[in-house]
N, C-alpha and C. Protein backbone atom coordinates (compact mmCIF):
# COMPACT_ATOMS: atom_id res chain seq x y z
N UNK A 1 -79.43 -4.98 168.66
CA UNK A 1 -78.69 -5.99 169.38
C UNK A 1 -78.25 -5.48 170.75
N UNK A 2 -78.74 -4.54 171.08
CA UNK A 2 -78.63 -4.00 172.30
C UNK A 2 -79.02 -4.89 173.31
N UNK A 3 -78.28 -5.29 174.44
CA UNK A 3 -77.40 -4.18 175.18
C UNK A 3 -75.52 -5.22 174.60
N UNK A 4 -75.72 -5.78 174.14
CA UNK A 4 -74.38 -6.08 173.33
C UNK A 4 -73.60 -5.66 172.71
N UNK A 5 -74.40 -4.93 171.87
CA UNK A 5 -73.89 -3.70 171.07
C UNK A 5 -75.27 -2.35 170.87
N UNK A 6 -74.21 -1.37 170.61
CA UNK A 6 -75.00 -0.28 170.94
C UNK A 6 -75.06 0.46 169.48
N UNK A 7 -75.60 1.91 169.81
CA UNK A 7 -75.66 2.88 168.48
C UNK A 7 -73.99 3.42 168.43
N UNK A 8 -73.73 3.66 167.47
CA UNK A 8 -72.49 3.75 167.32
C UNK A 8 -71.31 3.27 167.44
N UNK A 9 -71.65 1.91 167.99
CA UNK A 9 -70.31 0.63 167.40
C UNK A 9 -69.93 0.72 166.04
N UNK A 10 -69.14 0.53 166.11
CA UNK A 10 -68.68 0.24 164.44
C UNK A 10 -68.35 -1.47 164.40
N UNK A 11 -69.02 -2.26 163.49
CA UNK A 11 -68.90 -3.89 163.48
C UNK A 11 -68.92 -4.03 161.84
N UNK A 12 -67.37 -4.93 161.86
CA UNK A 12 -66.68 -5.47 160.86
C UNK A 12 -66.77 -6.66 160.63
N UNK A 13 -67.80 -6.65 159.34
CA UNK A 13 -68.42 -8.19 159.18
C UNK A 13 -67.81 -8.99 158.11
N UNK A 14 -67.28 -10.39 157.85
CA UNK A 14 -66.61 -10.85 156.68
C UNK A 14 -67.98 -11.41 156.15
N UNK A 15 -68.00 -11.15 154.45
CA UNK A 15 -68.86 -11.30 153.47
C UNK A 15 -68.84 -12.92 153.53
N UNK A 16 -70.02 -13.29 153.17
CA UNK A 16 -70.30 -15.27 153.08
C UNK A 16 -71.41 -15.51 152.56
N UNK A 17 -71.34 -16.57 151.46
CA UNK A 17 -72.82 -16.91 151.17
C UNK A 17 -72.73 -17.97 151.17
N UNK A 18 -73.83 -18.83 151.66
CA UNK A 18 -73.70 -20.22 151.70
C UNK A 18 -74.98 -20.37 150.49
N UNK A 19 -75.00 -21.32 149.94
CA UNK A 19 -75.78 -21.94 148.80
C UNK A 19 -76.65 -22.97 149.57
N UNK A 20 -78.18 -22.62 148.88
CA UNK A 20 -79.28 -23.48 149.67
C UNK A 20 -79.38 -24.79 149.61
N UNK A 21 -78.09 -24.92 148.34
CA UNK A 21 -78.18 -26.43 148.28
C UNK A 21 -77.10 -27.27 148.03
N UNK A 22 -76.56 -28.26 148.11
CA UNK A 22 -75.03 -29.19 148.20
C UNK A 22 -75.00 -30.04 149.35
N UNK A 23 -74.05 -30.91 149.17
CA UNK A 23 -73.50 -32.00 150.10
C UNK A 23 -72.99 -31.27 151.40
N UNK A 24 -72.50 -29.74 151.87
CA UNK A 24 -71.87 -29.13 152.61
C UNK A 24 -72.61 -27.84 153.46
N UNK A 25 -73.56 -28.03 152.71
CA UNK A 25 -74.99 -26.70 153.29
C UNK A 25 -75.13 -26.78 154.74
N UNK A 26 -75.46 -28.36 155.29
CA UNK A 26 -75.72 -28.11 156.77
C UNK A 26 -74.28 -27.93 157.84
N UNK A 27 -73.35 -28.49 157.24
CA UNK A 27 -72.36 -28.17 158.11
C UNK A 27 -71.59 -26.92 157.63
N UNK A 28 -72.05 -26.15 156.36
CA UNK A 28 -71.19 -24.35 156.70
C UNK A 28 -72.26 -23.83 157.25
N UNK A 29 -73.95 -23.98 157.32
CA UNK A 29 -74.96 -23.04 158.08
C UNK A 29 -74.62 -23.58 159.78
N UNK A 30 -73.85 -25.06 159.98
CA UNK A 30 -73.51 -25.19 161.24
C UNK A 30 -72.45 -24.31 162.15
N UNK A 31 -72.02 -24.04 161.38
CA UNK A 31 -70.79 -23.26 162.01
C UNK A 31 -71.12 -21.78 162.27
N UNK A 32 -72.46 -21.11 161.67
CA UNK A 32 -72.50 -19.80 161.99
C UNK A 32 -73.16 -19.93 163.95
N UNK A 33 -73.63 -20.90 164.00
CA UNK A 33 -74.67 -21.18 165.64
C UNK A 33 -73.35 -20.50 166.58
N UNK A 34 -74.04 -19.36 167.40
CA UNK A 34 -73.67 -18.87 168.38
C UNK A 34 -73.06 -17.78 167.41
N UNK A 35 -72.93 -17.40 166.35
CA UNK A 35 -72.31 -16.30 165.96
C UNK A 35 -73.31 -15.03 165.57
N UNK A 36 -72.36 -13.92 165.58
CA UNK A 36 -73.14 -12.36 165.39
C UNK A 36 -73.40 -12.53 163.84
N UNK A 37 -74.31 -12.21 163.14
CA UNK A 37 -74.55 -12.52 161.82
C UNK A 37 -75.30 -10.99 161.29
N UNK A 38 -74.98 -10.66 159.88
CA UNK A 38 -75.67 -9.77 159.63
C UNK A 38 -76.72 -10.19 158.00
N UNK A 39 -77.81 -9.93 158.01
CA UNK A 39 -78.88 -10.31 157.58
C UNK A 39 -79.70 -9.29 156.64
N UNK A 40 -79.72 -10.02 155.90
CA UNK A 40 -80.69 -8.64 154.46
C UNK A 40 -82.10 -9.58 154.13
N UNK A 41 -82.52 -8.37 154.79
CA UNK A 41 -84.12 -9.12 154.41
C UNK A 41 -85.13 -8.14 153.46
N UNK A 42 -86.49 -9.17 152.67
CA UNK A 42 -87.15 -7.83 152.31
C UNK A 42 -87.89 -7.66 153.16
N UNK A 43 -88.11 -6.41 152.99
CA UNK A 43 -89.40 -5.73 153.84
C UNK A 43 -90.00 -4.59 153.17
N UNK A 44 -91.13 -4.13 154.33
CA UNK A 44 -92.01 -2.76 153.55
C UNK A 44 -90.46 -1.63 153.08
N UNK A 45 -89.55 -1.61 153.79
CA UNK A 45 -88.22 -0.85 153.86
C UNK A 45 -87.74 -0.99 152.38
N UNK A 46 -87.83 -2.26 152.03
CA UNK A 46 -86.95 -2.39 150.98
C UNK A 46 -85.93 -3.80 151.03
N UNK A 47 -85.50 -3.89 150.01
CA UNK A 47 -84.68 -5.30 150.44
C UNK A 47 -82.96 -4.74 150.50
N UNK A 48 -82.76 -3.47 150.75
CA UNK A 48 -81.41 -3.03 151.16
C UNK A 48 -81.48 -3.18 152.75
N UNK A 49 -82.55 -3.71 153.61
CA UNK A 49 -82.50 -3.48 154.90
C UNK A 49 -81.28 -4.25 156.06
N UNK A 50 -80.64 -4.07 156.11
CA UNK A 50 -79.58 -5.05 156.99
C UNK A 50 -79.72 -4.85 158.37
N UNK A 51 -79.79 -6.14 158.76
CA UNK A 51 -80.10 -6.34 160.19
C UNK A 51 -78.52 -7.06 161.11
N UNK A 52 -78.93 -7.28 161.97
CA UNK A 52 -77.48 -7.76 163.26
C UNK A 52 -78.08 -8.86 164.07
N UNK A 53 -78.09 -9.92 164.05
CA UNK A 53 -79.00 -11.05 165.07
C UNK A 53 -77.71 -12.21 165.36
N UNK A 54 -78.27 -13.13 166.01
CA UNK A 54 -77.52 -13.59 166.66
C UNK A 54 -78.22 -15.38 165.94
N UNK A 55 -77.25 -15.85 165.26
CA UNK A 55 -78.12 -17.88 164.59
C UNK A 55 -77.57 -18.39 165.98
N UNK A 56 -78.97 -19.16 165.94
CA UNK A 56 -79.24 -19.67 167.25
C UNK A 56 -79.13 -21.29 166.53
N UNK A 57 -79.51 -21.79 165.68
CA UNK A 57 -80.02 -22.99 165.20
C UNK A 57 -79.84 -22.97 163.81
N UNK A 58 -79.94 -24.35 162.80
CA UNK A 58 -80.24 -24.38 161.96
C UNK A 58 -81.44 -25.47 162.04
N UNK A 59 -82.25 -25.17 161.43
CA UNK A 59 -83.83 -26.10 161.31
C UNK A 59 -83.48 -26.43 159.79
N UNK A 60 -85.10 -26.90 159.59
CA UNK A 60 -85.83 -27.71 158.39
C UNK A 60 -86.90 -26.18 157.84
N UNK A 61 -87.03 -25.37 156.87
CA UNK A 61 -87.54 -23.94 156.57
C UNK A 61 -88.81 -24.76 155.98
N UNK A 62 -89.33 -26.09 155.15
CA UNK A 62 -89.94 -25.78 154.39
C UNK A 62 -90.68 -27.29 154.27
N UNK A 63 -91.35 -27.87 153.10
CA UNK A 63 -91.41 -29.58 153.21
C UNK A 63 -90.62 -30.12 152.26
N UNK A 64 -89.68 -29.57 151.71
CA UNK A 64 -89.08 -29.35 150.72
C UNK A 64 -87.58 -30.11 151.50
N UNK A 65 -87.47 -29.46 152.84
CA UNK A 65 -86.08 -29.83 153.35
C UNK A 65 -84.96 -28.90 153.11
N UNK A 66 -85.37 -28.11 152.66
CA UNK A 66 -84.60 -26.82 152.79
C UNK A 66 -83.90 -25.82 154.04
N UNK A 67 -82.87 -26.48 154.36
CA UNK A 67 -82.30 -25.50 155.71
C UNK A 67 -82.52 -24.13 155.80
N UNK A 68 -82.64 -23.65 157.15
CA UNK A 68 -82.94 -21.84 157.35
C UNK A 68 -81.84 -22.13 158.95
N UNK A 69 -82.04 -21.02 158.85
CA UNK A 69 -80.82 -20.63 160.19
C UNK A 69 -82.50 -19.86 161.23
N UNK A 70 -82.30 -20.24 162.65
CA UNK A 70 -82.93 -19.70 163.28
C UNK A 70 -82.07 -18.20 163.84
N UNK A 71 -82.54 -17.00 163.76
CA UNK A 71 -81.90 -16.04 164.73
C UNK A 71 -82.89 -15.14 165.69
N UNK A 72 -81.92 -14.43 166.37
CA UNK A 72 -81.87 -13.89 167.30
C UNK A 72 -81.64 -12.84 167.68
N UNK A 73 -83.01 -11.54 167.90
CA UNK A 73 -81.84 -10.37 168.56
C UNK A 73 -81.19 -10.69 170.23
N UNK A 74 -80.26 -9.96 170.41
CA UNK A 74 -79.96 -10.24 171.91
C UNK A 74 -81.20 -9.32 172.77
N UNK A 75 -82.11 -8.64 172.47
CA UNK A 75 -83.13 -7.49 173.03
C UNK A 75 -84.37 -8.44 172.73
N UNK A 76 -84.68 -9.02 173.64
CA UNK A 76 -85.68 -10.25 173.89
C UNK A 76 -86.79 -9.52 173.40
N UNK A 77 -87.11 -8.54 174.06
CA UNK A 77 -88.48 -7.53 174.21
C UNK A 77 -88.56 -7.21 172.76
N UNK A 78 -87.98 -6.22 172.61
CA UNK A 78 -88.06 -5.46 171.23
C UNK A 78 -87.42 -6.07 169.85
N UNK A 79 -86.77 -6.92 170.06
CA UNK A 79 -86.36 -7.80 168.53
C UNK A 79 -87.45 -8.14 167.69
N UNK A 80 -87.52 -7.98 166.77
CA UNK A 80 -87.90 -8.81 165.55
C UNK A 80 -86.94 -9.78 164.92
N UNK A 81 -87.41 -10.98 164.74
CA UNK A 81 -86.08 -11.86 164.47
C UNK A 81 -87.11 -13.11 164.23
N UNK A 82 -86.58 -14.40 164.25
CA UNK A 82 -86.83 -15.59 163.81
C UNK A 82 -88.20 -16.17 164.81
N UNK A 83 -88.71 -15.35 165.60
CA UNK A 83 -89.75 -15.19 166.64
C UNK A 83 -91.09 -14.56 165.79
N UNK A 84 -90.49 -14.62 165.03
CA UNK A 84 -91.74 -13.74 164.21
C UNK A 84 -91.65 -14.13 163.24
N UNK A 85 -90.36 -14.42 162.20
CA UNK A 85 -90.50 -14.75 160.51
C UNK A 85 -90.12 -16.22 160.84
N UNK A 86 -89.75 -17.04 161.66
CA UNK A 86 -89.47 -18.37 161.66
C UNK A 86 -88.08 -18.31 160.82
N UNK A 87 -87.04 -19.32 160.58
CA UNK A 87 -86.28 -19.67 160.19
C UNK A 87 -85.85 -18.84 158.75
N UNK A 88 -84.61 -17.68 158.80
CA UNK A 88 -84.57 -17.27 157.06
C UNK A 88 -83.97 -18.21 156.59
N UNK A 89 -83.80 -18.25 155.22
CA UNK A 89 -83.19 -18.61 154.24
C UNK A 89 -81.65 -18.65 154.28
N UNK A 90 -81.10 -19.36 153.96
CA UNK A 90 -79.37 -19.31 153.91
C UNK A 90 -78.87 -18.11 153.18
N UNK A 91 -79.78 -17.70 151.94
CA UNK A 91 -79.34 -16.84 151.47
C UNK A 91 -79.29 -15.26 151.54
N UNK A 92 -80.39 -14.95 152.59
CA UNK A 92 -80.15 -13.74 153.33
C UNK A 92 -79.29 -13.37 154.03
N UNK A 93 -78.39 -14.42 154.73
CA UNK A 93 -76.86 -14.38 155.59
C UNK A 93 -76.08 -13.87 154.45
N UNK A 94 -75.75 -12.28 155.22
CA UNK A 94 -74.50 -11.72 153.94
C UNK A 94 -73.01 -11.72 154.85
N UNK A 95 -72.95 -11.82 156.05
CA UNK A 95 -72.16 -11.51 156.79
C UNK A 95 -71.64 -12.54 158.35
N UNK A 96 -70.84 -12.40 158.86
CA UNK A 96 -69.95 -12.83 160.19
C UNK A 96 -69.33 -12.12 160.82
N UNK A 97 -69.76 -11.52 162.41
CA UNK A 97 -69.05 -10.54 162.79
C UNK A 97 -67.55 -10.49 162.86
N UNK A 98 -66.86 -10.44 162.95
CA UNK A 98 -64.91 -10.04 162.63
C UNK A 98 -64.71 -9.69 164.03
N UNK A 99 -65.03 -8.17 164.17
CA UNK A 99 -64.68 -6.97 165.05
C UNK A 99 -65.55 -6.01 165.61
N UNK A 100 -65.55 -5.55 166.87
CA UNK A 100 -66.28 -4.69 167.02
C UNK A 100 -65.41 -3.65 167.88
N UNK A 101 -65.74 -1.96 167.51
CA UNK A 101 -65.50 -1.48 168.28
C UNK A 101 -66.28 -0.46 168.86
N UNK A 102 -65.95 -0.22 170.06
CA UNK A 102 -66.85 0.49 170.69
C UNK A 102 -66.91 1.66 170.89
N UNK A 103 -68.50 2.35 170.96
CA UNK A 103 -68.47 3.68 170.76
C UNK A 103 -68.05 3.99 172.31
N UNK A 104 -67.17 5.35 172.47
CA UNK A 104 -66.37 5.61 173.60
C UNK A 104 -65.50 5.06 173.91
N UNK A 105 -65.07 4.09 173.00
CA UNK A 105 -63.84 3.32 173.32
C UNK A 105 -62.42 4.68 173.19
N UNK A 106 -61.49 4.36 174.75
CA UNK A 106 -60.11 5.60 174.15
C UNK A 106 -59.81 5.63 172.90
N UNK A 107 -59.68 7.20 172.66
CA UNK A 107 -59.44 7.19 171.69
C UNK A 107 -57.53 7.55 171.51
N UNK A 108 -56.52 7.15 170.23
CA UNK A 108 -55.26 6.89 170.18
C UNK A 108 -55.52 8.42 170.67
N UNK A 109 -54.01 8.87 171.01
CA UNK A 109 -53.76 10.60 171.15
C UNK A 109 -52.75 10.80 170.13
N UNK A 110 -52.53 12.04 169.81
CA UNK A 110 -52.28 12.69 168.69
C UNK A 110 -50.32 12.56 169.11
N UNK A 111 -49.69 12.39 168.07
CA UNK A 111 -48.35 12.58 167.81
C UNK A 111 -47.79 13.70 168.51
């Protein structure tokens, strides 16, 4: 998610799962748009892999009518993100960024 955030931020995400299906699905996947989101996908890695992107959208995933969240790295060039897998699943969203702090940020001084 660079240049937004870097290696050694520390980012404090609140836990969320939205359910792929109910009367309330499109308007809680509405509310993540424009937010920092963190994302577990499978891959050759494994399905412990957690990612940092940015939901840009919520679409239509399937013919089924099944909502997906579109995302986003902020690193146009080098992201892998919804540019490549199209729309995930609601249920890969494990997270909402909170907090971030930054690496080199002052640090308190000692008593």
């Amino acid at each position: 998610m660079a240049p937004g955030y870097n290696d050694g931020d520390w980012l404090l995400f609140r836990n969320i799962s939205i359910p792929d299906t109910g009367s309330h699905v499109a308007t809680r996947a509405g509310r993540l748009i424009g937010k920092v989101i963190l994302i577990q996908r499978n891959s050759a890695i494994g399905s412990d892999f957690l990612q940092v992107k940015r939901a840009l959208d919520v679409q239509v995933r399937d013919e089924e009518g099944a909502l997906g969240i579109w995302v986003e790295g902020d690193n146009k060039i080098h992201s892998t993100d919804s540019r490549t897998w199209g729309p995930i699943s609601l249920h890969e969203v494990r997270g909402v960024l909170l907090f971030r702090y930054r690496k080199g940020a002052a640090q308190p001084t000692g008593l």
